[in-house]
Protein backbone atom coordinates (compact mmCIF):
# COMPACT_ATOMS: atom_id res chain seq x y z
CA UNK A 1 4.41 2.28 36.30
CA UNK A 2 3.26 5.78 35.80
CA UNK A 3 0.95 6.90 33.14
CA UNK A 4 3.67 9.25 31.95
CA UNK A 5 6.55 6.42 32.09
CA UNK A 6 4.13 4.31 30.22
CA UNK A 7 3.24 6.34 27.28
CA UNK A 8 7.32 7.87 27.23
CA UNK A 9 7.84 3.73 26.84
CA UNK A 10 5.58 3.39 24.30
CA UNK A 11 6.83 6.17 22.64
CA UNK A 12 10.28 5.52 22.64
CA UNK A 13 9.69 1.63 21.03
CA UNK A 14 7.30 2.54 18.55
CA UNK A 15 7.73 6.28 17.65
CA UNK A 16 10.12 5.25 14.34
CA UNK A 17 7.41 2.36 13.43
CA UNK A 18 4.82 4.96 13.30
CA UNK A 19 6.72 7.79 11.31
CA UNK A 20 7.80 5.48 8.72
CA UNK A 21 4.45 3.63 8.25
CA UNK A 22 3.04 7.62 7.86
CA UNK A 23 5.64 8.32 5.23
CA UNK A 24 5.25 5.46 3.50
CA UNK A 25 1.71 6.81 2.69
CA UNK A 26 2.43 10.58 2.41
CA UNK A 27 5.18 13.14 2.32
CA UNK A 28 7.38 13.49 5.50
CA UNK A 29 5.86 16.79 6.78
CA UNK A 30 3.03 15.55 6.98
CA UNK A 31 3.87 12.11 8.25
CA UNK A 32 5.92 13.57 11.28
CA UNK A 33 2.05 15.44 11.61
CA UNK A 34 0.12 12.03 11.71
CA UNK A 35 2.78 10.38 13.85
CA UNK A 36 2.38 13.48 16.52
CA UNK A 37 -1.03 13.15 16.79
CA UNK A 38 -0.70 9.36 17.14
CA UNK A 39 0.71 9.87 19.47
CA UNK A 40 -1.16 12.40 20.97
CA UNK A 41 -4.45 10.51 20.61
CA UNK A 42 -2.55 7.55 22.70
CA UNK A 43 -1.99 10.19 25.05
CA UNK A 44 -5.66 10.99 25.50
CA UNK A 45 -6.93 7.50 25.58
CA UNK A 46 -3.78 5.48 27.05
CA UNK A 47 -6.31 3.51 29.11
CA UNK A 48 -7.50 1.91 25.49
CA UNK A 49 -3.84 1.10 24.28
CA UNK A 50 -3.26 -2.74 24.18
CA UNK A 51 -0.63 -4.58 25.58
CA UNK A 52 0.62 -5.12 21.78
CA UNK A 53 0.08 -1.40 20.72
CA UNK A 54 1.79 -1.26 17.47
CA UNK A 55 -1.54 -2.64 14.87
CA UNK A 56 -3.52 0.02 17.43
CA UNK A 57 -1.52 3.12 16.42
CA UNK A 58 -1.02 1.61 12.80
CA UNK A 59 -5.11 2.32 13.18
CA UNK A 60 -4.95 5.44 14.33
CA UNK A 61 -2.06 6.45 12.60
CA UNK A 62 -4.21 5.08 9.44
CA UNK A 63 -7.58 7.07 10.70
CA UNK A 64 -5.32 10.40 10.65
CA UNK A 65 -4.03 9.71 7.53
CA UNK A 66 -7.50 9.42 6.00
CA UNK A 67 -8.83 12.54 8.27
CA UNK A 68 -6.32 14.58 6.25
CA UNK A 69 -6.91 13.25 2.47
CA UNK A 70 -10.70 13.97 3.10
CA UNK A 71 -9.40 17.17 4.06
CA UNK A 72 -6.94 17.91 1.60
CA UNK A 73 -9.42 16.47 -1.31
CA UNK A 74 -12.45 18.68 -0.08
CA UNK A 75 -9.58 21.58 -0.71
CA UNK A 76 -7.95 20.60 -3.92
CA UNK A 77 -8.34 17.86 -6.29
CA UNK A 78 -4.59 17.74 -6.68
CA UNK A 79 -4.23 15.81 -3.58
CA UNK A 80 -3.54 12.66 -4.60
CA UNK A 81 -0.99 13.77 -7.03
CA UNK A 82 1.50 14.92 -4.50
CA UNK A 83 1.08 11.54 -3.05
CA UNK A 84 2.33 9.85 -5.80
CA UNK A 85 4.76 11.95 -6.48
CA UNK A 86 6.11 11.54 -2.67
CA UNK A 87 6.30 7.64 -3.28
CA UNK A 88 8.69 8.16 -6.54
CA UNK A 89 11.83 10.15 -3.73
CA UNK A 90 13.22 6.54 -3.51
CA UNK A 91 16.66 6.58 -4.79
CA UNK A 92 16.85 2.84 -6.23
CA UNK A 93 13.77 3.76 -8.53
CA UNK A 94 16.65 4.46 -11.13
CA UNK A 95 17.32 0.62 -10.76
CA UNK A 96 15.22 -1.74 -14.00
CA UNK A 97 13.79 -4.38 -11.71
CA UNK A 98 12.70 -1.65 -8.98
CA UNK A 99 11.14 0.12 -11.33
CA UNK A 100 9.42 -2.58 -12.76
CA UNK A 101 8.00 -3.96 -9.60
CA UNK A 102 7.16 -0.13 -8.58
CA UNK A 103 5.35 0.12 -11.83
CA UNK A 104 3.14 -3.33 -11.48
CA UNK A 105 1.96 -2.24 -7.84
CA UNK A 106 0.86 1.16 -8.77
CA UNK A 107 -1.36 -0.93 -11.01
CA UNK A 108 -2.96 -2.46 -8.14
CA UNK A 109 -5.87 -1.40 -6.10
CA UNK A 110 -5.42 0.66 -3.06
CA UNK A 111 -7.02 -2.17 -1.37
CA UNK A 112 -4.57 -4.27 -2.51
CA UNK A 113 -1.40 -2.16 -2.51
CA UNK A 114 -2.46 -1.49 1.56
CA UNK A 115 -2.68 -4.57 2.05
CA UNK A 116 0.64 -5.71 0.97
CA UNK A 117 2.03 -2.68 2.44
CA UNK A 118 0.75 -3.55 5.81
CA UNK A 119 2.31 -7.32 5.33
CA UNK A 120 5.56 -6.42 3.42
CA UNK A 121 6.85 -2.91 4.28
CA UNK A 122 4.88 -2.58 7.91
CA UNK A 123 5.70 -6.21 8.96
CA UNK A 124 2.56 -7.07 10.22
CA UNK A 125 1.43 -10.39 10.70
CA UNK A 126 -2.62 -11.16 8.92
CA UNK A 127 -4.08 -11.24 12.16
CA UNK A 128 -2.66 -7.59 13.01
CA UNK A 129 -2.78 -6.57 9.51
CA UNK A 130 -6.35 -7.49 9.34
CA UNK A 131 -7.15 -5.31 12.51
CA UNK A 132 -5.69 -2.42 10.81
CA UNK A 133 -7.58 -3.31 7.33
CA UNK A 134 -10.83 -3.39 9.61
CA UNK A 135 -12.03 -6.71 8.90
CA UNK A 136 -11.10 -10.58 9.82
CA UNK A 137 -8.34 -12.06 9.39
CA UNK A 138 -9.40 -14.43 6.98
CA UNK A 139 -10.78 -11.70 4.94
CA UNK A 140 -7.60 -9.93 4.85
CA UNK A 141 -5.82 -13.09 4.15
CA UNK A 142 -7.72 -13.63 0.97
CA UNK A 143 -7.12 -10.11 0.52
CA UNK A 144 -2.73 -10.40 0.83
CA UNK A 145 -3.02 -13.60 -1.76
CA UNK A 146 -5.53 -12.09 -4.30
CA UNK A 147 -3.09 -8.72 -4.32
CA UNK A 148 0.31 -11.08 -4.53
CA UNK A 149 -1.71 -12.81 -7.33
CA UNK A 150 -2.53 -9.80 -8.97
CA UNK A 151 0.77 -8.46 -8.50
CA UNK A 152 2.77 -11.35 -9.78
CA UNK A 153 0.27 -10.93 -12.62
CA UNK A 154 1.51 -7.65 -13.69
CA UNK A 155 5.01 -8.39 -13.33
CA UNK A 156 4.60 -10.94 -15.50
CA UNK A 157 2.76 -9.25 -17.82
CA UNK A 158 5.76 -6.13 -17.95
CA UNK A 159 8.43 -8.70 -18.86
CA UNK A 160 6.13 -10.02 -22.10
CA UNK A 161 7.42 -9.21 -25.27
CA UNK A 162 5.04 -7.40 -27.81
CA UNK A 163 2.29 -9.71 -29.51
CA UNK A 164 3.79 -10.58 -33.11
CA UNK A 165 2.55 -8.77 -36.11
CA UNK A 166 0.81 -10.39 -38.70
CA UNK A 167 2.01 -10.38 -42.26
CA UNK A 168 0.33 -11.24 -45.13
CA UNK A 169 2.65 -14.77 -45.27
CA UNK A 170 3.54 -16.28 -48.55
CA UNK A 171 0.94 -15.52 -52.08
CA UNK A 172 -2.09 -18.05 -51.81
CA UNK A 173 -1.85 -18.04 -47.65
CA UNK A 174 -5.21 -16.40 -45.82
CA UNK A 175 -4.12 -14.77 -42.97
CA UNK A 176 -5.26 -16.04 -39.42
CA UNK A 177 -9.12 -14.69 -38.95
CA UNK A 178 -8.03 -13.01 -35.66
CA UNK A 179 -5.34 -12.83 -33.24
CA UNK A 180 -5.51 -15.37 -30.09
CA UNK A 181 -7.43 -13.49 -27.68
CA UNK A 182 -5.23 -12.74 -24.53
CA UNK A 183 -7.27 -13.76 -21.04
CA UNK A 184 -8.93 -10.39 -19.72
CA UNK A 185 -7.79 -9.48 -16.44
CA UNK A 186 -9.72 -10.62 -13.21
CA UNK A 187 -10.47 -8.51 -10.83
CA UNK A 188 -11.87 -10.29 -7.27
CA UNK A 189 -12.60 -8.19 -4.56
């Protein structure tokens, strides 16, 4: 197979994999702009593209992604504002339980909300998530649980009610000396 019948094969299967993993993580103009040069960089170095090639432009795709934040934040502060505001476009945000879980993993680290990202949304399995992550696979697996832990945590934590109220209780009754402390939240990195 040609060079050029290669890379249009590659292109064709994992073009739409790309794009959406880009605009997942940033506004669509600029994720058809990473996916392009994704593309363009497999162009370049085709000879380094792996038989599975998807966690390998997930890495560059990731790399151009980061290129551009440097470059946006050495511009504007603001950067990471539009972000966000590009992952609230989603229509079922109006739904309660949507919402809820949207709210719980913007509460998360980036470290952890990329890593479930790469698992959940991208589809990728630890060992390929972990070669996007940079690091082993048992590292990132440890990562995936501690940010599913953490995650779970906060969900949990939006569907408590509010801590009663004390009241002074009945004449001749001291009132409790302090409230039950709640358990602080962990953080393990």
């Amino acid at each position: 197979m040609s060079d050029r019948a290669r890379f249009e094969s590659l292109f064709r299967e994992h073009y739409p994999a790309v794009l959406r993993f880009a605009r997942r993580r940033t506004d669509a103009a600029t994720a058809e702009d990473v996916a392009a040069e994704t593309f363009a960089v497999a162009w370049r170095r085709l000879e380094r593209v792996p038989a599975e090639p998807l966690p390998w432009l997930y890495v560059v795709a990731a790399r151009e992604l980061s290129t551009r934040r440097r470059a946006a934040a050495s511009d504007r502060v603001k950067a990471s504002r539009s972000a966000d505001v590009a992952f609230g476009r989603d229509p079922a945000d109006a739904l309660g339980e949507r919402d809820a879980v949207l709210r719980a993993f913007a509460r998360l680290s980036e470290t952890d909300r990329e890593a479930l990202r790469l698992v959940a949304w991208d589809g990728l399995s630890l060992a390929d998530g972990a070669k996007v992550a940079g690091t082993t696979r048992l590292a990132f697996a440890m990562r995936v649980s501690r940010a599913r832990r953490r995650l779970g945590a906060a969900l949990a934590a939006a569907d408590d009610p509010a801590p009663p109220r004390l009241s002074p209780g009945p004449p001749g009754h001291a009132a409790p000396a302090r409230l039950p402390s709640s358990p602080e939240p962990t953080h393990d990195h």
